[in-house]
Protein backbone atom coordinates (compact mmCIF):
# COMPACT_ATOMS: atom_id res chain seq x y z
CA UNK A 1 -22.21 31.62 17.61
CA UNK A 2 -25.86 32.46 18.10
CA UNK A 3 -27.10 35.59 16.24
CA UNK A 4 -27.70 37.20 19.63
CA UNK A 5 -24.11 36.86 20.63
CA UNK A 6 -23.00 38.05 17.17
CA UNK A 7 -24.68 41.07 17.80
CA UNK A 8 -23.07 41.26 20.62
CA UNK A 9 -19.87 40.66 19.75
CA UNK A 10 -20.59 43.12 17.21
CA UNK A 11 -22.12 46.16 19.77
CA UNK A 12 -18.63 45.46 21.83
CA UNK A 13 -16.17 45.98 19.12
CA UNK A 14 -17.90 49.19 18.16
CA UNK A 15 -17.55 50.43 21.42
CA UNK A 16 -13.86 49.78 22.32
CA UNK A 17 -10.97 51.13 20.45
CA UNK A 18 -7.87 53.03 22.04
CA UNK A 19 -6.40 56.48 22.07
CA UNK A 20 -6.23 56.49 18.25
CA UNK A 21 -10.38 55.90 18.34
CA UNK A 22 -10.57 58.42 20.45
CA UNK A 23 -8.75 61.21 18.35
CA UNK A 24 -10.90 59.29 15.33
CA UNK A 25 -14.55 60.05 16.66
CA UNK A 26 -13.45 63.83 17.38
CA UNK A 27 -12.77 64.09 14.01
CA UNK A 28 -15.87 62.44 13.23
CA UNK A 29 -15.28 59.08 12.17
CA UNK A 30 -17.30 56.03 13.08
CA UNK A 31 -15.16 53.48 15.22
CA UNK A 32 -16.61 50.23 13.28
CA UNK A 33 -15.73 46.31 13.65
CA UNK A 34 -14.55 46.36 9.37
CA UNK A 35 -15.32 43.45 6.79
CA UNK A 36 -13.67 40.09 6.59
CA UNK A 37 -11.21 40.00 3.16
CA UNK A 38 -13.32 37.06 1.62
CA UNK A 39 -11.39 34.55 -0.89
CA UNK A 40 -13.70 36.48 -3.31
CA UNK A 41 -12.01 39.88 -2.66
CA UNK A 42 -8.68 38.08 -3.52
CA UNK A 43 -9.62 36.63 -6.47
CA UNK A 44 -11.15 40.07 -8.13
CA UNK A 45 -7.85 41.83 -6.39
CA UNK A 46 -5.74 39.50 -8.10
CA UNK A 47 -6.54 41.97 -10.95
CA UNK A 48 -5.17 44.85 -9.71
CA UNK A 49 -1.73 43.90 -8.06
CA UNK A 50 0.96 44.70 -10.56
CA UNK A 51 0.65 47.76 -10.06
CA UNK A 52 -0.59 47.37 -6.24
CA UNK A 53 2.10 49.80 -4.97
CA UNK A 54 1.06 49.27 -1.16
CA UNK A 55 -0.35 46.18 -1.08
CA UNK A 56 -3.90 46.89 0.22
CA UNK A 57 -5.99 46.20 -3.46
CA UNK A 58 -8.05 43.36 -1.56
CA UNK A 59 -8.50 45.82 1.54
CA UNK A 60 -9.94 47.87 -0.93
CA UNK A 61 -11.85 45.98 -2.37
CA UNK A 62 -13.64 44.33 0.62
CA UNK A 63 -14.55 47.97 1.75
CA UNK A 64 -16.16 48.73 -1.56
CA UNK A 65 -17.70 45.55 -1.62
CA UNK A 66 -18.94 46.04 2.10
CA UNK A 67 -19.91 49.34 1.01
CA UNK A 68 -22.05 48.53 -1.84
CA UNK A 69 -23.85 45.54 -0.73
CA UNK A 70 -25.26 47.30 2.14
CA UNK A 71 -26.41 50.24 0.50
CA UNK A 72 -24.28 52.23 2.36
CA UNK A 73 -24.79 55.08 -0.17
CA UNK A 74 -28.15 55.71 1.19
CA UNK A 75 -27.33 56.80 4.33
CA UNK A 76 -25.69 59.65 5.10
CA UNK A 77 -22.92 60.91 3.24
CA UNK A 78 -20.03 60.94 2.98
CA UNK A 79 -19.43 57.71 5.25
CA UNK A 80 -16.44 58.62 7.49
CA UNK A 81 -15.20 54.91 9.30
CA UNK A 82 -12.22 53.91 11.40
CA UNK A 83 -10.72 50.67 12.29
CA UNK A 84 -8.45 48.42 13.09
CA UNK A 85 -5.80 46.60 10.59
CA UNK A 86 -4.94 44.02 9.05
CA UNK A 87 -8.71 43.35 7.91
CA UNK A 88 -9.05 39.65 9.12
CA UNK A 89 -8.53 37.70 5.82
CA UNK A 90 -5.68 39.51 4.55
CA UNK A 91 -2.40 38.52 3.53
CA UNK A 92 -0.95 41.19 4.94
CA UNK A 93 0.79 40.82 8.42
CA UNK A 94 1.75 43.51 10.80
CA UNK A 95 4.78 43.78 12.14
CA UNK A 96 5.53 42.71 15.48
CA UNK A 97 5.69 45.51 18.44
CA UNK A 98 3.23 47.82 16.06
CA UNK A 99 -0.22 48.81 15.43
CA UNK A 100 -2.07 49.29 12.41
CA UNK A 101 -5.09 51.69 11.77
CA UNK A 102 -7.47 52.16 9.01
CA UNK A 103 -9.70 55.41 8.20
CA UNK A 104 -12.03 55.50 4.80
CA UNK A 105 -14.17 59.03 4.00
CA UNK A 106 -16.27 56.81 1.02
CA UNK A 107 -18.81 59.16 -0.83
CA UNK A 108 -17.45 62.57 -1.32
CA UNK A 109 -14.71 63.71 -4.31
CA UNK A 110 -14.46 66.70 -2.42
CA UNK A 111 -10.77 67.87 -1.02
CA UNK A 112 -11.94 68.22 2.24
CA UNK A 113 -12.08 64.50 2.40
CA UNK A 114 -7.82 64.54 1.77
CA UNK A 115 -7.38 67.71 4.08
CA UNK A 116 -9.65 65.67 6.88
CA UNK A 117 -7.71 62.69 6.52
CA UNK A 118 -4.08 64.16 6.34
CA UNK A 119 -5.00 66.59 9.95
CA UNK A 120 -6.09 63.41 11.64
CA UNK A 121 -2.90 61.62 10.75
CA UNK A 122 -1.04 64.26 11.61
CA UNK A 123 -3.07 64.90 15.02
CA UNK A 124 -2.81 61.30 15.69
CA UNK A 125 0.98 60.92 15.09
CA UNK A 126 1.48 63.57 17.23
CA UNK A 127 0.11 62.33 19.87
CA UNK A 128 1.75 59.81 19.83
CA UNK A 129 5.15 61.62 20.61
CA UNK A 130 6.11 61.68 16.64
CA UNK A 131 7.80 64.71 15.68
CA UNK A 132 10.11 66.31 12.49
CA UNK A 133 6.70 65.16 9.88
CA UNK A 134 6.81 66.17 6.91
CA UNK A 135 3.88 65.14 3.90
CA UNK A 136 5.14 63.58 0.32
CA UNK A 137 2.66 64.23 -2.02
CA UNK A 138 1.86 64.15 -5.70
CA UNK A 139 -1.61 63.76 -7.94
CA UNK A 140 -1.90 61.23 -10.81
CA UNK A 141 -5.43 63.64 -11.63
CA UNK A 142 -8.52 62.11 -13.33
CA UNK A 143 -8.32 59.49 -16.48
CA UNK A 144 -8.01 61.96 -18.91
CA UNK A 145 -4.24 62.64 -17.42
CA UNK A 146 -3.28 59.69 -17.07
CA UNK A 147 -3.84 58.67 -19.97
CA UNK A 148 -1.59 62.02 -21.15
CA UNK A 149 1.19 61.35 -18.79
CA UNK A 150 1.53 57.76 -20.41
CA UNK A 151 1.59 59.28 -23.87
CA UNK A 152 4.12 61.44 -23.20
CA UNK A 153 6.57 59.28 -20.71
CA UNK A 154 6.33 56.89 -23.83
CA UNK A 155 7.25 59.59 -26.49
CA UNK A 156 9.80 60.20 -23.79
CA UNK A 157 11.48 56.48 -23.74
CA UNK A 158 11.58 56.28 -27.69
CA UNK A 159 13.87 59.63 -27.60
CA UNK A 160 15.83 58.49 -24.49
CA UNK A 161 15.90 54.52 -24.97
CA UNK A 162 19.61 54.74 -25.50
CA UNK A 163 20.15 55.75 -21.90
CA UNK A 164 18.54 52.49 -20.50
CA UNK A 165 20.32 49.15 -20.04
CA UNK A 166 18.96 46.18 -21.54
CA UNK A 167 17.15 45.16 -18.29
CA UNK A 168 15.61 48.61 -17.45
CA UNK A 169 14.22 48.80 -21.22
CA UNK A 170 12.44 45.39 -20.51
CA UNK A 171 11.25 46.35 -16.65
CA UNK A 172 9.72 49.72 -18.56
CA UNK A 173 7.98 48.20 -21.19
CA UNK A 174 6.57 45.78 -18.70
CA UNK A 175 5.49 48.30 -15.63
CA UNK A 176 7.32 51.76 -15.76
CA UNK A 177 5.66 52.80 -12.99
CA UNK A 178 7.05 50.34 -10.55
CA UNK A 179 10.78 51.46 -11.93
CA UNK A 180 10.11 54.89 -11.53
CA UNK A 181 9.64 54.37 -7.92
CA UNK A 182 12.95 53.40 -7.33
CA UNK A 183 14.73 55.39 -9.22
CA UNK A 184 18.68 54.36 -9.89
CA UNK A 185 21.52 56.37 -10.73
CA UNK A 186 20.76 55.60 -14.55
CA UNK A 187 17.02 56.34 -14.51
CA UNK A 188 17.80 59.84 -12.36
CA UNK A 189 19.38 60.71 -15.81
CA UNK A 190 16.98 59.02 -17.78
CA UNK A 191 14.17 60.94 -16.07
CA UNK A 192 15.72 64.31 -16.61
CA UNK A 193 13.43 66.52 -18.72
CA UNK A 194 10.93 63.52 -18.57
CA UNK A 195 7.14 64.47 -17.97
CA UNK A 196 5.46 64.56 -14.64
CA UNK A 197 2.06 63.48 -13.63
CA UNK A 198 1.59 66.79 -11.80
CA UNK A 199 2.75 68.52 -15.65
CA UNK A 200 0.06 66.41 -17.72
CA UNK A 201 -3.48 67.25 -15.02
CA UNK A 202 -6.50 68.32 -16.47
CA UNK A 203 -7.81 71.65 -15.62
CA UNK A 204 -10.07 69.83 -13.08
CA UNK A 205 -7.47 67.73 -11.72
CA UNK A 206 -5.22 71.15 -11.48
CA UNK A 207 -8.01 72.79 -8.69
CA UNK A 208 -8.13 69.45 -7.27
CA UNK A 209 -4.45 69.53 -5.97
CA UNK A 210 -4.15 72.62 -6.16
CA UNK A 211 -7.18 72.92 -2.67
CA UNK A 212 -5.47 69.82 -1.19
CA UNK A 213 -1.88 71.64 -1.43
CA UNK A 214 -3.76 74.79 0.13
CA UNK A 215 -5.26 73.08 3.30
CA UNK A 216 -1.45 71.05 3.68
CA UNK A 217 -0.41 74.65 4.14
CA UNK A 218 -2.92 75.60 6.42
CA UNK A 219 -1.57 72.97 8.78
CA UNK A 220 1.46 74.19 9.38
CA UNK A 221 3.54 70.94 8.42
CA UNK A 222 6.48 71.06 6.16
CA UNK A 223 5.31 68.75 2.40
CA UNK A 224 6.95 68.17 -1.08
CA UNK A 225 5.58 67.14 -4.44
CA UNK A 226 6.95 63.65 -4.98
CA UNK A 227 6.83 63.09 -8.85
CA UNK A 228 7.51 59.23 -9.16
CA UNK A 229 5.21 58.75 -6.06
CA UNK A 230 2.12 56.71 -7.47
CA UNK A 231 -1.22 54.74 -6.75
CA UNK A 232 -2.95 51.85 -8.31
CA UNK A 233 -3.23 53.10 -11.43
CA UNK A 234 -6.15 50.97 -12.41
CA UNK A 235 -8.27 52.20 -9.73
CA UNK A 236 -6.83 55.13 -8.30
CA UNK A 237 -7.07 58.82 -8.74
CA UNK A 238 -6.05 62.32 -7.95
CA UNK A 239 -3.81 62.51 -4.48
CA UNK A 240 -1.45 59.97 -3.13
CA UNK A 241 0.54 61.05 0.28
CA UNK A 242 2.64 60.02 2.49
CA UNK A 243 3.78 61.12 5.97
CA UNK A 244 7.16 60.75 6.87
CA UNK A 245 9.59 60.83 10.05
CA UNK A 246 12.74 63.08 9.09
CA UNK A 247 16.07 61.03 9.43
CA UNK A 248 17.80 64.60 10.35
CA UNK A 249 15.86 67.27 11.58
CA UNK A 250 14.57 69.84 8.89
CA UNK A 251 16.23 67.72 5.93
CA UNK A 252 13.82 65.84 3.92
CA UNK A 253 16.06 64.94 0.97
CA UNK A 254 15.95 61.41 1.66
CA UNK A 255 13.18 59.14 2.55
CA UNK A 256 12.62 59.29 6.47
CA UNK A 257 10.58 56.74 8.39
CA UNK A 258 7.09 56.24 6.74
CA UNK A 259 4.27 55.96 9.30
CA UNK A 260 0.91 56.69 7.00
CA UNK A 261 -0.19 56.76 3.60
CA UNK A 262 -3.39 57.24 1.78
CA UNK A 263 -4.66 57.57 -1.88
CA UNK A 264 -8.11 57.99 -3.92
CA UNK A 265 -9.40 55.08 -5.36
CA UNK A 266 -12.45 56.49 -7.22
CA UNK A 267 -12.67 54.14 -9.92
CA UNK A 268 -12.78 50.77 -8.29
CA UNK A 269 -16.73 50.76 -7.49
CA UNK A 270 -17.44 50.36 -11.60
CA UNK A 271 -14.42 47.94 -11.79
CA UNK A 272 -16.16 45.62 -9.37
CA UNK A 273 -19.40 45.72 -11.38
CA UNK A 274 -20.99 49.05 -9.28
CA UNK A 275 -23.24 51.11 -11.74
CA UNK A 276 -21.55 53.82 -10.37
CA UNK A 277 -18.14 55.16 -8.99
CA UNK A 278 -17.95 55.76 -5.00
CA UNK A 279 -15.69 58.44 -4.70
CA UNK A 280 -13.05 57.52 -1.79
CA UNK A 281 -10.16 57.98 -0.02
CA UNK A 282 -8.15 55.88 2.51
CA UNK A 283 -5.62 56.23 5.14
CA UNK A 284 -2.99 53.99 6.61
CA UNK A 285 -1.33 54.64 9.81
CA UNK A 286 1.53 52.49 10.77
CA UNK A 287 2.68 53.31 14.26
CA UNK A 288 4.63 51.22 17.04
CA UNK A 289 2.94 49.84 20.04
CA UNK A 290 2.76 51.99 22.97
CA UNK A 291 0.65 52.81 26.13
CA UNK A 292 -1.38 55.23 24.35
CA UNK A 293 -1.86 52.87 21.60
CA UNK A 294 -2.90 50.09 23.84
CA UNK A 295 -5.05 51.61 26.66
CA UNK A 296 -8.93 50.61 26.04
CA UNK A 297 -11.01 53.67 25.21
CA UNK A 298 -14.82 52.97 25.79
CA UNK A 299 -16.29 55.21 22.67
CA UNK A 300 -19.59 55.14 24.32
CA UNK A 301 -17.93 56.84 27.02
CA UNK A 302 -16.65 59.55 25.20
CA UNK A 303 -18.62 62.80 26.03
CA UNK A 304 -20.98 63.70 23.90
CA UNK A 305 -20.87 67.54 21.91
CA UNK A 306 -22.42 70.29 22.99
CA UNK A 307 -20.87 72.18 20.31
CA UNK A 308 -21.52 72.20 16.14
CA UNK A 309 -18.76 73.69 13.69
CA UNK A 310 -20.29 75.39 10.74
CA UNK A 311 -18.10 76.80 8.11
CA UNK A 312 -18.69 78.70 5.30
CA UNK A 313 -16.26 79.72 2.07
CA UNK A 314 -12.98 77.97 1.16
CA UNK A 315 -11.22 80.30 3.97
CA UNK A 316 -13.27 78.96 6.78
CA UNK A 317 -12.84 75.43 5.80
CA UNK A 318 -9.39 75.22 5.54
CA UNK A 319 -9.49 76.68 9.12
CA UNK A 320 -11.78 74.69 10.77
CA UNK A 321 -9.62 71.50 10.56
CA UNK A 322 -7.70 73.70 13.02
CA UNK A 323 -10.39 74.72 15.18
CA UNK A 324 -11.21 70.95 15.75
CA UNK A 325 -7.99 69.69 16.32
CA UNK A 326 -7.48 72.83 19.09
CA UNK A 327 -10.57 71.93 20.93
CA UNK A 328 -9.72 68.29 20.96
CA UNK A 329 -6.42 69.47 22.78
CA UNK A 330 -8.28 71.06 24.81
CA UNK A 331 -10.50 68.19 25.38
CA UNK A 332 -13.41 69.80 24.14
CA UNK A 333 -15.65 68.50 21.50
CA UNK A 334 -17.60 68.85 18.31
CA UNK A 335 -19.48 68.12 16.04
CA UNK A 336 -18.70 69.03 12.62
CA UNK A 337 -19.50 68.69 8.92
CA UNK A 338 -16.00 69.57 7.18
CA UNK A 339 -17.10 67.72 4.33
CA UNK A 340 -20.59 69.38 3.08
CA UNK A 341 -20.56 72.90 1.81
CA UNK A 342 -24.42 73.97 2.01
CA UNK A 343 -25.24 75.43 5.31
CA UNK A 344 -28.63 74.27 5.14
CA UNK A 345 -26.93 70.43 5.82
CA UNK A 346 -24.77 71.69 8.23
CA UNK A 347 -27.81 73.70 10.10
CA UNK A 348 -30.15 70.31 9.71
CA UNK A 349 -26.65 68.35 11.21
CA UNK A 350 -26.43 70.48 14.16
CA UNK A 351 -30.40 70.58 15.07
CA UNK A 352 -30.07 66.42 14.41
CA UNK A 353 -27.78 66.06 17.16
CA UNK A 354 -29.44 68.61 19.60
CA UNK A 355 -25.97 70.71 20.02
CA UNK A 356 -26.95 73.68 22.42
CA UNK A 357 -24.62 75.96 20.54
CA UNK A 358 -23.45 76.29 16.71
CA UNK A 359 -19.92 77.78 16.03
CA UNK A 360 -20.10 79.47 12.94
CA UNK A 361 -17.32 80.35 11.10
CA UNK A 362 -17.49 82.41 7.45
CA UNK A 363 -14.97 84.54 5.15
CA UNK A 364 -15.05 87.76 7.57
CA UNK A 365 -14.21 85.43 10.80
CA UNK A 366 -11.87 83.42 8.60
CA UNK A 367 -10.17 86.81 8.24
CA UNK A 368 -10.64 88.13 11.57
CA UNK A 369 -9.48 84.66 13.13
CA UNK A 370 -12.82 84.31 15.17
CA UNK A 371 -15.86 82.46 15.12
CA UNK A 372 -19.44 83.29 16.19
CA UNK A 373 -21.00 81.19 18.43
CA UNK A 374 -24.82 81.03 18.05
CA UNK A 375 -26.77 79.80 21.21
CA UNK A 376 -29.36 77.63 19.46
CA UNK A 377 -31.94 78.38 22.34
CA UNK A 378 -32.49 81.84 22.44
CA UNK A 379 -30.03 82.99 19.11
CA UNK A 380 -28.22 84.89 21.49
CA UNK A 381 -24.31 85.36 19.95
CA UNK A 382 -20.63 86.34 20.36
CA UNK A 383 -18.41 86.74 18.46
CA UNK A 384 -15.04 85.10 19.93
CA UNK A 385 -11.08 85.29 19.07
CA UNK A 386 -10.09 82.10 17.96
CA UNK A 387 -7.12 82.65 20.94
CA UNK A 388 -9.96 82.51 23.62
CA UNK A 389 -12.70 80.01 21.95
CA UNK A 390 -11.16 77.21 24.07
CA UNK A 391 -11.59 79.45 27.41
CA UNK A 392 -15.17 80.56 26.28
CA UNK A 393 -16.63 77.34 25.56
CA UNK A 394 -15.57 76.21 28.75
CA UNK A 395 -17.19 78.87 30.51
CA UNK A 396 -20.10 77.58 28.52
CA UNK A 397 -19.91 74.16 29.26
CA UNK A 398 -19.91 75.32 32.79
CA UNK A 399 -23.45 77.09 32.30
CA UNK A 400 -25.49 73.61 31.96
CA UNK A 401 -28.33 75.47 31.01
CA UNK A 402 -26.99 76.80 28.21
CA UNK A 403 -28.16 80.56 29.00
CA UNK A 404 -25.04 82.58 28.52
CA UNK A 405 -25.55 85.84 28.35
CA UNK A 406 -23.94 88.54 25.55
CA UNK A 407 -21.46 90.22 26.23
């Protein structure tokens, strides 16, 4: 293949995706063709997979890879991508009649990086006719508790070794973790009054979860702490989810149908030989084939934002997730920077892609359920009920010029 086709080739995946690109780009992720899994990547992976829990270590680590050999660090950040899985290279296989998607946020620690992730998933699934979700979640925190939670679920098993069969003493000297996944009728026992990762978090790790369980419950979904629910623990970090499919309708006492998952993986940049971490998190959605899922979406085609969200305070954020994902309903677009804090970046965002209007959302309109939206031409503004932002804009959109006047 000549360079010029592979270009190409190249310029044409990046432009075609399906409905699940779609909902991906108004969420503002970058529909990209990923990296090839190299023989490389599964050799340095090989490292990682005892305690690999979802089999994705060599995804991993051919997105870090691809992420640090292109200096993707110095461009804007963080880097929000979605694609299409398997990566070509892997061992892993999908099964037959379904689809699976990818979505990486690589270069923030910040929460907003989970909460984006987990209201995409959950705006995704549901478009796809899923209903009865509900989120398992659980936090394995920063180094520091892990390395508690491991000192005390081994002062644990020396009080409690007499409850253990031979076999399960062995299989918990040799990975614990993978036992306590599956927990038996004996280890249910064995685990009473045992420590939990969610009991041994630093103070840091504590506000971590503790913003990620607030913007869950923003989003109106049902979740539970999972406590034997874990991620690679030699890479991995703070929150580890899952979304699930209740087998009966409001019961979520046993495991229902799983259809995503995603984890942090801060650490695996310096285990690859990066001089420094690259804070990320991935997603996994696992869905069956359907038309939505197979109708061709040309992303180019997509229309552009007129709009900008700009939010401001911890309120405000956890609301804006919302905002975005009732605009997209209402097939109305935006541009947004859920992930940066400092106005001044969200101000330079929204003057970068020419948006005619900014939507500006603090603590008193977090509180008042409204936003203000700021005409960027003549700083004309309203302020608008959340309940008719939808009907406004569109009266907006309407006014090509841009010039409506205040109320």
């Amino acid at each position: 293949m000549s360079k010029k086709d592979a270009v190409k080739e190249k310029s044409y995946l990046e432009s075609v995706s399906d409905k699940v690109g779609e909902i991906a780009v108004h969420y503002g992720f970058t529909v990209v063709k990923p990296p090839h899994i190299t023989p490389q990547d599964i050799s340095k992976a090989k490292h990682f997979k005892e305690f690999d829990h979802y089999g994705d270590s060599d995804e991993k680590v051919a997105l870090t890879r691809w992420y640090m050999d292109g200096r993707l660090d110095l461009e804007s950040q963080p880097l929000s991508i979605h694609f299409k899985k398997p990566l070509a290279g892997s061992n892993t296989r999908k099964k037959a009649g379904s689809e699976m998607y990818g979505f990486e946020i690589m270069g923030s620690n910040r929460t907003t990086s989970e909460a984006l992730l987990i209201k995409c998933a959950l705006a995704v699934l549901g478009e796809l006719g899923y209903e009865d979700l509900y989120v398992d979640i659980n936090s394995i925190g920063d180094r520091e508790s892990m390395a508690k939670f491991e000192r005390e679920l081994q002062g644990h098993f020396r009080k409690n070794i007499h409850l253990l069969s031979s076999k399960n003493k062995q299989e918990f000297k040799k990975n614990h973790y993978a036992l306590l996944k599956n927990l038996t009728t004996e280890l249910k026992d064995f685990m009473k009054g045992a420590p939990q990762p969610v009991g041994t978090l630093s103070e840091i790790g504590r506000l971590h979860f503790k913003e990620v369980l607030e913007a869950i419950e923003a989003f109106n979904v049902m979740y539970k702490i999972k406590p034997n629910m874990f991620s690679n623990k030699h890479y991995a970090s703070y929150t580890v989810f899952e979304i699930r499919r209740m087998k009966e309708k409001d019961k979520m006492d046993e495991d229902g149908e799983l259809l995503a998952y995603g984890y942090r993986y801060n650490h695996l940049a310096k285990k690859l030989g990066g001089k420094r971490e690259v804070p990320s998190m991935g997603l996994t959605i696992m869905v069956k084939k359907s038309p939505h899922t197979t109708k061709k979406v040309l992303i180019k085609n997509i229309k552009k934002p007129r709009f900008y969200l700009v939010q401001l305070g911890p309120s405000a954020k956890l609301k804006a997730l919302n905002i975005v994902e009732e605009l997209r309903k209402n097939k109305i677009p935006v541009y947004h920077s859920i992930t940066k804090d400092k106005i001044t970046g969200q101000l330079n965002g929204a003057e970068y892609v020419k948006a005619s209007h900014v939507l500006i959302m603090g603590q008193k309109e977090a509180i008042e359920n409204s936003v203000v939206v700021r005409n960027v031409l003549n700083r004309e503004q309203d302020t608008v009920p959340l309940a008719n932002l939808a009907e406004y804009l569109r009266n907006v959109e309407k006014d090509k010029g841009g010039k409506k006047k205040r109320k």
